[in-house]
PDB file of N, CA and C in Angstrom:
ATOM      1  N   UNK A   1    -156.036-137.031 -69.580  1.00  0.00           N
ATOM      2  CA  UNK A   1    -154.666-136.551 -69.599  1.00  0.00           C
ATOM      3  C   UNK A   1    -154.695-135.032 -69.502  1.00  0.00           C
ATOM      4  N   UNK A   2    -154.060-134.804 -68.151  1.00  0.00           N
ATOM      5  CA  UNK A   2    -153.987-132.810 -68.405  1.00  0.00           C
ATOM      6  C   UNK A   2    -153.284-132.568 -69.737  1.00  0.00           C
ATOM      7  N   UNK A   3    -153.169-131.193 -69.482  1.00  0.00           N
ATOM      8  CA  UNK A   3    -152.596-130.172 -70.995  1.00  0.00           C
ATOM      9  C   UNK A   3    -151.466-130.259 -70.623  1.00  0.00           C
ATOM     10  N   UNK A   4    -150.910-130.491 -69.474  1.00  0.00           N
ATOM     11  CA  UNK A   4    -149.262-130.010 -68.798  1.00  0.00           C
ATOM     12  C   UNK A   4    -148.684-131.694 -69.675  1.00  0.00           C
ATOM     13  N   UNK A   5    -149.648-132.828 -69.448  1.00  0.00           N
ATOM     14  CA  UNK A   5    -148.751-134.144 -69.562  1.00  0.00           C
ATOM     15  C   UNK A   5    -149.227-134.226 -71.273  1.00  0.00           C
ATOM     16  N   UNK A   6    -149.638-133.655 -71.795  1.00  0.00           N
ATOM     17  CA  UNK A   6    -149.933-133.911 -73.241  1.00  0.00           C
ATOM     18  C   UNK A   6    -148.778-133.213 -74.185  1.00  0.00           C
ATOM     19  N   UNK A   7    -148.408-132.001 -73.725  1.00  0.00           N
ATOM     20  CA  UNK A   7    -147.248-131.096 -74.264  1.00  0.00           C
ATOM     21  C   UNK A   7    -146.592-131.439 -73.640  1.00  0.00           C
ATOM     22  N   UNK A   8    -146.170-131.928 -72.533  1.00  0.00           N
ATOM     23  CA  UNK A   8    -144.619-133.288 -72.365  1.00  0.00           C
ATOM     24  C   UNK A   8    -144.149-134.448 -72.962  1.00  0.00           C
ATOM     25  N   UNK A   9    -145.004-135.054 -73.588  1.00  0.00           N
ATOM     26  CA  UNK A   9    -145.301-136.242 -74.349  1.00  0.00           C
ATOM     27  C   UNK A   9    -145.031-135.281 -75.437  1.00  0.00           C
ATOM     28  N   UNK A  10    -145.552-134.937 -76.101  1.00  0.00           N
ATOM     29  CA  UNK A  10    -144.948-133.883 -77.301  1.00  0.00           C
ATOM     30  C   UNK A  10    -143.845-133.936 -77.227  1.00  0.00           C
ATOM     31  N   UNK A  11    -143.095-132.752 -76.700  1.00  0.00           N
ATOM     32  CA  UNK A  11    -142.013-132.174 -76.534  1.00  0.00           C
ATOM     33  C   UNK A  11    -141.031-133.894 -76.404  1.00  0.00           C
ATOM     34  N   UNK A  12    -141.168-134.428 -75.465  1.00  0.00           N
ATOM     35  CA  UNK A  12    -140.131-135.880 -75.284  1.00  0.00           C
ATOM     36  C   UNK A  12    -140.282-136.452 -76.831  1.00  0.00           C
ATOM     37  N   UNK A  13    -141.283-136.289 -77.586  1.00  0.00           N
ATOM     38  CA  UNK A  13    -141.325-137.100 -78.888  1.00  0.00           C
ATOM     39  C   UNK A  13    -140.293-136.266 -79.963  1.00  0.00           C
ATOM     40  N   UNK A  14    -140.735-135.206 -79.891  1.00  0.00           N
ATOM     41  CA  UNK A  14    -139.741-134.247 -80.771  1.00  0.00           C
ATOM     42  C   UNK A  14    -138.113-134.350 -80.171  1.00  0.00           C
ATOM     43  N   UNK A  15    -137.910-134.168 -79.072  1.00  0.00           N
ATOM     44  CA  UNK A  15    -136.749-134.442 -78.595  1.00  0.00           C
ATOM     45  C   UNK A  15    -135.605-135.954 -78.895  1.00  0.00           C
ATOM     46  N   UNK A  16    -136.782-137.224 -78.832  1.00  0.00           N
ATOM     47  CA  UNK A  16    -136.821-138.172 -79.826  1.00  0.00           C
ATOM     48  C   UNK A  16    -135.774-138.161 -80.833  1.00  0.00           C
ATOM     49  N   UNK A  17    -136.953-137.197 -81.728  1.00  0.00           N
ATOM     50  CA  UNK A  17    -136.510-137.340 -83.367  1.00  0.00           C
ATOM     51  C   UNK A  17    -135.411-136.812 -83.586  1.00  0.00           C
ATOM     52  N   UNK A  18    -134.671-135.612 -82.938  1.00  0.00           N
ATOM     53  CA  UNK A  18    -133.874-135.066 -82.764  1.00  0.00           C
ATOM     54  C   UNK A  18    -132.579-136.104 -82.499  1.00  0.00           C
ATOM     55  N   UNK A  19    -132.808-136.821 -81.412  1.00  0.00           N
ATOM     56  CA  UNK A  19    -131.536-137.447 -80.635  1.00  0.00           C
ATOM     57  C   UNK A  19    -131.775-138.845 -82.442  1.00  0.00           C
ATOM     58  N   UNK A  20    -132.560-139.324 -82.687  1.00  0.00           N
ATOM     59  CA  UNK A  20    -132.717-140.278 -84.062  1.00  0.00           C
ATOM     60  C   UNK A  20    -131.721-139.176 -84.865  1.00  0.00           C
ATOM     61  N   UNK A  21    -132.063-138.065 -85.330  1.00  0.00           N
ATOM     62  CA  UNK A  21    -131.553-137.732 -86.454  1.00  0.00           C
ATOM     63  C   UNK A  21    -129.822-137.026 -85.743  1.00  0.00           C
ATOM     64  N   UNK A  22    -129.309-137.347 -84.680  1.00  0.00           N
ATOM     65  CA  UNK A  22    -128.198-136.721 -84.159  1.00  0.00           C
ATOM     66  C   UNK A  22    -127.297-138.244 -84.507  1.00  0.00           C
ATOM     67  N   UNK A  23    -127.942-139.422 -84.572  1.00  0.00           N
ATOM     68  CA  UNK A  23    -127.415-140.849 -84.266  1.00  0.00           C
ATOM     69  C   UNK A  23    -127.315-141.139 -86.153  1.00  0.00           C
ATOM     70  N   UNK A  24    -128.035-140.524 -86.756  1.00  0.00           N
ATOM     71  CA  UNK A  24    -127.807-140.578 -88.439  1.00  0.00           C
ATOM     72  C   UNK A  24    -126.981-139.793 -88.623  1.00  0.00           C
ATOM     73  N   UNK A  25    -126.502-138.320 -88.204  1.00  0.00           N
ATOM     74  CA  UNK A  25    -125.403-138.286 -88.664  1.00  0.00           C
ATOM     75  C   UNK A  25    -124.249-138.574 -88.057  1.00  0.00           C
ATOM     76  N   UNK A  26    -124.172-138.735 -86.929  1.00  0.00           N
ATOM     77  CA  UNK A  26    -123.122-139.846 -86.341  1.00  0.00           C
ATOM     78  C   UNK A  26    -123.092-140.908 -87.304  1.00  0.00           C
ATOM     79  N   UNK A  27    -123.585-141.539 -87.550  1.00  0.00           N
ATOM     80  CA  UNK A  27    -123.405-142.768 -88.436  1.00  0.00           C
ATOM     81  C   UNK A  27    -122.695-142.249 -89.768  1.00  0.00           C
ATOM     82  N   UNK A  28    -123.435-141.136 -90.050  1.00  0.00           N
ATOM     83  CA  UNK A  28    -122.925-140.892 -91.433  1.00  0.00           C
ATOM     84  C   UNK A  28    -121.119-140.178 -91.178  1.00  0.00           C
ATOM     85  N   UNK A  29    -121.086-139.253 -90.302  1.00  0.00           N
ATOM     86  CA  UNK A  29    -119.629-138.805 -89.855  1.00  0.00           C
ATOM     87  C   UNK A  29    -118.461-140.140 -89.563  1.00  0.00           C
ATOM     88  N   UNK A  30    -119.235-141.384 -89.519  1.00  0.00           N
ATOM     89  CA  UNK A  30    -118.042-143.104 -89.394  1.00  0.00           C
ATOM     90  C   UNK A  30    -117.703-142.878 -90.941  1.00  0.00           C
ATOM     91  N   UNK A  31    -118.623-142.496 -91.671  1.00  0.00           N
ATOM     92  CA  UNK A  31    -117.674-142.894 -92.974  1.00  0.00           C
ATOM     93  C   UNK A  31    -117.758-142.227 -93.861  1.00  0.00           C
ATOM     94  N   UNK A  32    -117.446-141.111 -93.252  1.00  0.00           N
ATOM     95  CA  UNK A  32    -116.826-139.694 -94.609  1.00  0.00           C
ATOM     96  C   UNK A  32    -115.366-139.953 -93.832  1.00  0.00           C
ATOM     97  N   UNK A  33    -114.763-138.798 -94.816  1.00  0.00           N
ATOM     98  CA  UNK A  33    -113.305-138.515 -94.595  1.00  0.00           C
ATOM     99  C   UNK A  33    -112.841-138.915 -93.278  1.00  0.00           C
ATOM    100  N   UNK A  34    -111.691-138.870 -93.107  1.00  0.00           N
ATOM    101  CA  UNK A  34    -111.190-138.578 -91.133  1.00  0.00           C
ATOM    102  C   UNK A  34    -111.285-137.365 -90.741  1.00  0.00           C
ATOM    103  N   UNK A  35    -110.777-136.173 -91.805  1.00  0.00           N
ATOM    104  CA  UNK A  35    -110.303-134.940 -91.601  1.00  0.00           C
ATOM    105  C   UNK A  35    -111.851-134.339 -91.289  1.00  0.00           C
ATOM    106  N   UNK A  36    -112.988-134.634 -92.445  1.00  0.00           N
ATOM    107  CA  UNK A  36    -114.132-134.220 -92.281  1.00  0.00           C
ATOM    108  C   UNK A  36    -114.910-134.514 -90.986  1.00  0.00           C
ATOM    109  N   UNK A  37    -114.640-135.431 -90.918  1.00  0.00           N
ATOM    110  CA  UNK A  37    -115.268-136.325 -89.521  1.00  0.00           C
ATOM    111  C   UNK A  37    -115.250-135.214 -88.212  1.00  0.00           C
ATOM    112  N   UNK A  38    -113.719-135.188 -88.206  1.00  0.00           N
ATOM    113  CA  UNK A  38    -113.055-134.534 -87.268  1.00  0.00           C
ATOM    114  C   UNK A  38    -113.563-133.091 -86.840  1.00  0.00           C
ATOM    115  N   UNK A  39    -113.549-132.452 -88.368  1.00  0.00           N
ATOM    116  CA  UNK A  39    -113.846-131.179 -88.394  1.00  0.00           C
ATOM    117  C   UNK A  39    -115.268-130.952 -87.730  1.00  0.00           C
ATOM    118  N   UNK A  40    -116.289-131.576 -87.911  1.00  0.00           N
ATOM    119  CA  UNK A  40    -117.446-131.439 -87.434  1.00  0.00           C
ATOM    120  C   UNK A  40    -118.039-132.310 -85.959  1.00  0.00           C
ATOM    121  N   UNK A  41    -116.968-133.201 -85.738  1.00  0.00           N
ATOM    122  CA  UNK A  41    -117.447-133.807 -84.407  1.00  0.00           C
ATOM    123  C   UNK A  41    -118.113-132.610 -83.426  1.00  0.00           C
ATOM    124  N   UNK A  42    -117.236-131.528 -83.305  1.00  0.00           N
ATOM    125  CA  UNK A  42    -117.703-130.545 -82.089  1.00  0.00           C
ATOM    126  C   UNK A  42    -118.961-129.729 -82.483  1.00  0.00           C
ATOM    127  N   UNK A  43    -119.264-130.019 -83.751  1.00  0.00           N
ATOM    128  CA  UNK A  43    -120.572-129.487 -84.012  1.00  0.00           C
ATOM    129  C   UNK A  43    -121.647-130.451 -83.451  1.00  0.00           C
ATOM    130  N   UNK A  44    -121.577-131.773 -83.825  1.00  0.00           N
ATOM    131  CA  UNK A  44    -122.199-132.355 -83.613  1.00  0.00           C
ATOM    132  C   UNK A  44    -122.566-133.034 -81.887  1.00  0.00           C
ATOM    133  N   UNK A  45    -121.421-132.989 -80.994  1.00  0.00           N
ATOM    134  CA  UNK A  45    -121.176-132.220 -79.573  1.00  0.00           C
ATOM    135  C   UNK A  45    -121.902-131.148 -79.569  1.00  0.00           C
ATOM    136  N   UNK A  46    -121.927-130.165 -79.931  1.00  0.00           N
ATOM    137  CA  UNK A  46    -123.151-129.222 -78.996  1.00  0.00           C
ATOM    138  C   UNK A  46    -124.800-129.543 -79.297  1.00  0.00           C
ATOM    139  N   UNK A  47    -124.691-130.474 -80.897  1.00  0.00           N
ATOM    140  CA  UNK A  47    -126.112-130.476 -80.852  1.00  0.00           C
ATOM    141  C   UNK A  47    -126.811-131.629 -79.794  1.00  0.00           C
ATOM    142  N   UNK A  48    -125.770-132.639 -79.269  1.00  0.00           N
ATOM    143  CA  UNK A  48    -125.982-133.454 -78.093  1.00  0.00           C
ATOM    144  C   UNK A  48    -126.367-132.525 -76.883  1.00  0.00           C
ATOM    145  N   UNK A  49    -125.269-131.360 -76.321  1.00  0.00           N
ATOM    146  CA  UNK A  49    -125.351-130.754 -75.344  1.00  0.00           C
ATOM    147  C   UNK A  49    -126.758-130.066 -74.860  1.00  0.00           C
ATOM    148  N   UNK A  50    -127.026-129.704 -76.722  1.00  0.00           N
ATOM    149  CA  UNK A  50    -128.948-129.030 -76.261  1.00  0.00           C
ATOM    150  C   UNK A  50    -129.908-130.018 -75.956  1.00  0.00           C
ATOM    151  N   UNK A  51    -129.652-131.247 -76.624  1.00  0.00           N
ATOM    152  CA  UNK A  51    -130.803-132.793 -76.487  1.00  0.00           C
ATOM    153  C   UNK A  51    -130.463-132.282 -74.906  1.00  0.00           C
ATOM    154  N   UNK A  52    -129.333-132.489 -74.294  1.00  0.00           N
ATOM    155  CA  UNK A  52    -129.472-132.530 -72.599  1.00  0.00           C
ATOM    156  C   UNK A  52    -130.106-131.577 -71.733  1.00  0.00           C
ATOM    157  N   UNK A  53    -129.718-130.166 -72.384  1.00  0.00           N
ATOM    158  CA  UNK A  53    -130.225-128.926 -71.755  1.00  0.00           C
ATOM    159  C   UNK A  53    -132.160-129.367 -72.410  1.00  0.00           C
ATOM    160  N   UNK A  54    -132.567-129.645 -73.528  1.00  0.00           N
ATOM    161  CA  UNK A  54    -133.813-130.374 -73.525  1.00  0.00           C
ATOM    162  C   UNK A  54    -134.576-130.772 -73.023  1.00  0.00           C
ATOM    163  N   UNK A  55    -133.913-131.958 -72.472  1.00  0.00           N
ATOM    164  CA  UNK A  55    -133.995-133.139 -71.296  1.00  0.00           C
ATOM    165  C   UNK A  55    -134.347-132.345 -70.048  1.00  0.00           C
ATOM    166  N   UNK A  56    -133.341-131.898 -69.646  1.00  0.00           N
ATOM    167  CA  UNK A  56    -133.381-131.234 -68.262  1.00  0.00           C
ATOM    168  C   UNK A  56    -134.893-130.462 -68.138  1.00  0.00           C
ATOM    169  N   UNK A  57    -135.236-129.544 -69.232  1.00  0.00           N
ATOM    170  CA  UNK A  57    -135.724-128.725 -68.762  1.00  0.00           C
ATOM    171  C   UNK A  57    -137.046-129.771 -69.015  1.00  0.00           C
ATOM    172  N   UNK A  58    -137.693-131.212 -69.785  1.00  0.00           N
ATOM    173  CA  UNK A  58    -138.629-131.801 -69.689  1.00  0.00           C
ATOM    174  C   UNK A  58    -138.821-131.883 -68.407  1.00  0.00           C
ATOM    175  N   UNK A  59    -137.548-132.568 -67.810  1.00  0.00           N
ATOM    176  CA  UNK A  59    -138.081-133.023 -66.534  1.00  0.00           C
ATOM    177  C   UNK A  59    -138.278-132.069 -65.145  1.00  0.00           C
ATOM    178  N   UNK A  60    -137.592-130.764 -65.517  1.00  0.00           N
ATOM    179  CA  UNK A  60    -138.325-129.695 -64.776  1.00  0.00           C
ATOM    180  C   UNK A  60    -139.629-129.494 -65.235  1.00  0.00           C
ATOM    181  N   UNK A  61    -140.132-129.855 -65.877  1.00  0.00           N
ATOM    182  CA  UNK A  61    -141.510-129.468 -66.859  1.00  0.00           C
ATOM    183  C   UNK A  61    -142.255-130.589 -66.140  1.00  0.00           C
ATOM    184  N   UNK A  62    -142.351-131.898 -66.241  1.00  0.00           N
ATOM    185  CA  UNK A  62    -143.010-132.853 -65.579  1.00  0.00           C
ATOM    186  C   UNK A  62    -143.083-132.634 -64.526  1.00  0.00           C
ATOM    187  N   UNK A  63    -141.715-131.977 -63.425  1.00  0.00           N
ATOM    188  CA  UNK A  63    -141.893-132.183 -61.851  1.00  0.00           C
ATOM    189  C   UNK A  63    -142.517-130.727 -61.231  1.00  0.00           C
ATOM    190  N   UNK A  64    -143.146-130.010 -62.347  1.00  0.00           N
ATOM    191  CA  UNK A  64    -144.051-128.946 -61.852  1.00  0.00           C
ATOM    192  C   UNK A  64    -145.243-128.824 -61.917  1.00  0.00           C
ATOM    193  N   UNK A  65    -145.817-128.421 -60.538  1.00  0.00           N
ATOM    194  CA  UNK A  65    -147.327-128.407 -60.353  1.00  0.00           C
ATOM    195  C   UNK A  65    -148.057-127.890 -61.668  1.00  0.00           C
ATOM    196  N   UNK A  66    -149.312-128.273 -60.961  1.00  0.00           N
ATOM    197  CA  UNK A  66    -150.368-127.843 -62.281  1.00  0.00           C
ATOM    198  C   UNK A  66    -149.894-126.718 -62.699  1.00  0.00           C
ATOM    199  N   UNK A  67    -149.814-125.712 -62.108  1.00  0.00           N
ATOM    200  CA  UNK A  67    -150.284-123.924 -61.725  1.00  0.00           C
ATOM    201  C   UNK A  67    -148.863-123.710 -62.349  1.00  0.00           C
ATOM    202  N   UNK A  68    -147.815-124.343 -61.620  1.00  0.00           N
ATOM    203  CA  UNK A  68    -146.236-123.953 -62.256  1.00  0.00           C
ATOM    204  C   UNK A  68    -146.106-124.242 -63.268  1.00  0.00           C
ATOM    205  N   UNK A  69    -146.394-125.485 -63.889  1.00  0.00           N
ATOM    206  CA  UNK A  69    -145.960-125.530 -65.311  1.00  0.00           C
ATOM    207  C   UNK A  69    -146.091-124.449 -66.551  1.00  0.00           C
ATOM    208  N   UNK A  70    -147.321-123.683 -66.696  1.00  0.00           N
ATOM    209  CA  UNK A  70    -147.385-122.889 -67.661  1.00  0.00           C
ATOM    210  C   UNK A  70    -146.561-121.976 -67.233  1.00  0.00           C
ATOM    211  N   UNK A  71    -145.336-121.495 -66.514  1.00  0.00           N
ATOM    212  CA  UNK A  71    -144.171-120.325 -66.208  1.00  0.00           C
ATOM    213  C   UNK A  71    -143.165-121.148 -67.088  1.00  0.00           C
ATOM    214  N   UNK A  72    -142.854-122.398 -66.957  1.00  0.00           N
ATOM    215  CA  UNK A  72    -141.852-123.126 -67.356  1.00  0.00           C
ATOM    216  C   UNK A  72    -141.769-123.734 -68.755  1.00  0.00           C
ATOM    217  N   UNK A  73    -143.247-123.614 -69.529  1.00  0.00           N
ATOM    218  CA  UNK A  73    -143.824-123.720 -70.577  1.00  0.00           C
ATOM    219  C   UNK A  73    -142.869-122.989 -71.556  1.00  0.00           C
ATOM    220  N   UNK A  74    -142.653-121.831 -71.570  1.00  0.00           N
ATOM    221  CA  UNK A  74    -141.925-120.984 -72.659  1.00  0.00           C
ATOM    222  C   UNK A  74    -140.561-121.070 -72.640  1.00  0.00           C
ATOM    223  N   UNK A  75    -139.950-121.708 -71.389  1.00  0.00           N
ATOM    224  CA  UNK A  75    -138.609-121.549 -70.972  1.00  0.00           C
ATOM    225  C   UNK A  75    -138.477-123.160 -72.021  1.00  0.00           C
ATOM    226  N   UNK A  76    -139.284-123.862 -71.959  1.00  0.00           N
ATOM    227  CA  UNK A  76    -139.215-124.948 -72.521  1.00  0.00           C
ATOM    228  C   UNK A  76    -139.660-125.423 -74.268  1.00  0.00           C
ATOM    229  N   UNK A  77    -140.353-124.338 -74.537  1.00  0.00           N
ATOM    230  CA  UNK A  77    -140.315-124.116 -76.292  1.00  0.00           C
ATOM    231  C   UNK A  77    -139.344-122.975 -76.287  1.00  0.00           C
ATOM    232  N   UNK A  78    -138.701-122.613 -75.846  1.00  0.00           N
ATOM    233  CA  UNK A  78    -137.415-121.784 -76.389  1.00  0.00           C
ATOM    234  C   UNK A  78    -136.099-122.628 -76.480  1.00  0.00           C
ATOM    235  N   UNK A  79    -135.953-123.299 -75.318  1.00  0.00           N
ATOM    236  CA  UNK A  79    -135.271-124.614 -75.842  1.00  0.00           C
ATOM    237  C   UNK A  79    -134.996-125.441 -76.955  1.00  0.00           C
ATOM    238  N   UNK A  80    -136.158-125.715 -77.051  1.00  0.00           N
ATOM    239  CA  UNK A  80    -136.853-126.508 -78.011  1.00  0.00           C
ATOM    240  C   UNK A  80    -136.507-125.929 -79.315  1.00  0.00           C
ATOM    241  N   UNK A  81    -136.864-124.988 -79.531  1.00  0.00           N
ATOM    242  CA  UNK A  81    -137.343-124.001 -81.057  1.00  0.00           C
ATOM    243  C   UNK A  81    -135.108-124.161 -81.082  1.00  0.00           C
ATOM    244  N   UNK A  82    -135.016-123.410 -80.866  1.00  0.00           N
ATOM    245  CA  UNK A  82    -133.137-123.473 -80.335  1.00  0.00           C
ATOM    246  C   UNK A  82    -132.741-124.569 -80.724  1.00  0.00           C
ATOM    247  N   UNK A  83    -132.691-125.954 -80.292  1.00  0.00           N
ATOM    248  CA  UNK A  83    -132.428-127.099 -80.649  1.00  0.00           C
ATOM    249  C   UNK A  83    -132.915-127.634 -82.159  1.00  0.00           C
ATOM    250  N   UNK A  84    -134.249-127.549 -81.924  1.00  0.00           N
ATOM    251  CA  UNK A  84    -134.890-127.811 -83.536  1.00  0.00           C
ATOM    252  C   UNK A  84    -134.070-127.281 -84.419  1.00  0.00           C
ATOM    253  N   UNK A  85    -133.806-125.742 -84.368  1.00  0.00           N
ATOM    254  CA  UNK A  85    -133.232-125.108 -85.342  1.00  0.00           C
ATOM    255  C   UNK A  85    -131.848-125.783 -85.709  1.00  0.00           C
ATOM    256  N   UNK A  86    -131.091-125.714 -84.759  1.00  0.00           N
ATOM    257  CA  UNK A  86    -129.825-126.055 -84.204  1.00  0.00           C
ATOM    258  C   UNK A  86    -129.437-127.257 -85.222  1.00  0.00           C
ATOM    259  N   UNK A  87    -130.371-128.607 -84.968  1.00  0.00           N
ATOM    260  CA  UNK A  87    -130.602-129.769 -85.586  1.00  0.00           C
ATOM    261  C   UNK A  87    -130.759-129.932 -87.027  1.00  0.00           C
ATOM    262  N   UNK A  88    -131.528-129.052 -87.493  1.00  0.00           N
ATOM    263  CA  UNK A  88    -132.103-128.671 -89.355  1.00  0.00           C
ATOM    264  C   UNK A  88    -130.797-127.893 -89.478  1.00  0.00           C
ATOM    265  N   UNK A  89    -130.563-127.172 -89.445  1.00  0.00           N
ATOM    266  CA  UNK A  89    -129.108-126.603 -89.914  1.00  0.00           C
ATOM    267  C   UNK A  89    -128.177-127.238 -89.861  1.00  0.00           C
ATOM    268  N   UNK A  90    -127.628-128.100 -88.870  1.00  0.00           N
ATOM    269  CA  UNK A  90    -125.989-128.539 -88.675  1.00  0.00           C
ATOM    270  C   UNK A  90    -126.344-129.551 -89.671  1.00  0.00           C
ATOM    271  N   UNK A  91    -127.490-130.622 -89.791  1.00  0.00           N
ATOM    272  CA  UNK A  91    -127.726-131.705 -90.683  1.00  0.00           C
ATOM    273  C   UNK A  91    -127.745-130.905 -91.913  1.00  0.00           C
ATOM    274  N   UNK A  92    -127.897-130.183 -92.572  1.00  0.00           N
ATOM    275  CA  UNK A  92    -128.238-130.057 -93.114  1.00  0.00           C
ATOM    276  C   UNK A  92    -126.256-129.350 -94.369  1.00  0.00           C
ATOM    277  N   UNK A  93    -125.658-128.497 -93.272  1.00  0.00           N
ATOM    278  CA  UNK A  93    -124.345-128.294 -93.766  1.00  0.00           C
ATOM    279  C   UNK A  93    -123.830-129.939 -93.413  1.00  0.00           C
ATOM    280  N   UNK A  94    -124.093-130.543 -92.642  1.00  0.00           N
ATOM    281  CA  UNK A  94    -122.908-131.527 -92.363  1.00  0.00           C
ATOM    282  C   UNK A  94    -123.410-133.138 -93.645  1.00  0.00           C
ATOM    283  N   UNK A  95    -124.487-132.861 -93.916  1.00  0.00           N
ATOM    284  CA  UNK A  95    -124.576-133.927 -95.295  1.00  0.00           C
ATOM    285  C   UNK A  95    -124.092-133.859 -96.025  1.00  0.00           C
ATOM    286  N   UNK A  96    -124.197-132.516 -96.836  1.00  0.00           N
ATOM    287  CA  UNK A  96    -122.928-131.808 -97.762  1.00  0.00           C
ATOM    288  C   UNK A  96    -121.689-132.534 -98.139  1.00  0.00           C
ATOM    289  N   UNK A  97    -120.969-131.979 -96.547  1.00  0.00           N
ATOM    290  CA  UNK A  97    -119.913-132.415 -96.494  1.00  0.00           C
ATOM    291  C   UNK A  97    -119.257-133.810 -96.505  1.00  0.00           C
ATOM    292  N   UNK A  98    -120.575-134.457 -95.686  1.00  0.00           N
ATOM    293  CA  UNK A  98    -120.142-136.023 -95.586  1.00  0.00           C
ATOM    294  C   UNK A  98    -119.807-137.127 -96.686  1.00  0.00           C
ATOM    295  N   UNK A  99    -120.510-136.231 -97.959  1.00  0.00           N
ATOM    296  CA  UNK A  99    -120.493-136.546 -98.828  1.00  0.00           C
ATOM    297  C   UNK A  99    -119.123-136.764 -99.807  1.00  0.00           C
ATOM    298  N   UNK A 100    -118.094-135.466 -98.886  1.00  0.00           N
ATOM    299  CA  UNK A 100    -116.646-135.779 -99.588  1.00  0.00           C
ATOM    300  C   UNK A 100    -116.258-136.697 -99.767  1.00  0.00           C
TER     301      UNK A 100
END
């Protein structure tokens, strides 16, 4: 297995856990408040929007040559790091709340 398809497999696994823990608090936003629900849906909308911008940039990552991939490498843990963060924070205010 090259280094290019080993840190794709990575990255798609973490991306994974991400879209898992985006679908727990969806679940958990069905049954808090309405008002609460509400209030945070669009948070929880952009943390979908980065899983996609994610996505995208995996599969620019897979469909580049040997030689290209390490240019597209950083464009793709900056993503990443962005989203991760993105993900630990919003879960992290939006449990809190769900809890009303």
């Amino acid at each position: 297995m090259s280094t290019k398809d080993a840190y794709k497999q990575k990255i798609e696994a973490e991306v994974e856990l991400a879209q898992a823990k985006l679908a727990e608090l969806r679940a958990e936003a069905k049954s808090s408040a309405a008002d609460t629900r509400i209030k945070y849906e669009k948070q929880i909308e952009d943390l979908e929007h980065k899983v996609d911008t994610a996505k995208a940039k995996l599969k620019e990552l897979g469909e580049a040559s040997e030689d290209a991939w390490e240019h597209l490498k950083e464009g793709a843990e900056s993503v990443w790091d962005k989203l991760s963060s993105a993900v630990r924070d919003t879960a992290t205010k939006l449990k809190d709340k769900f809890k009303d």
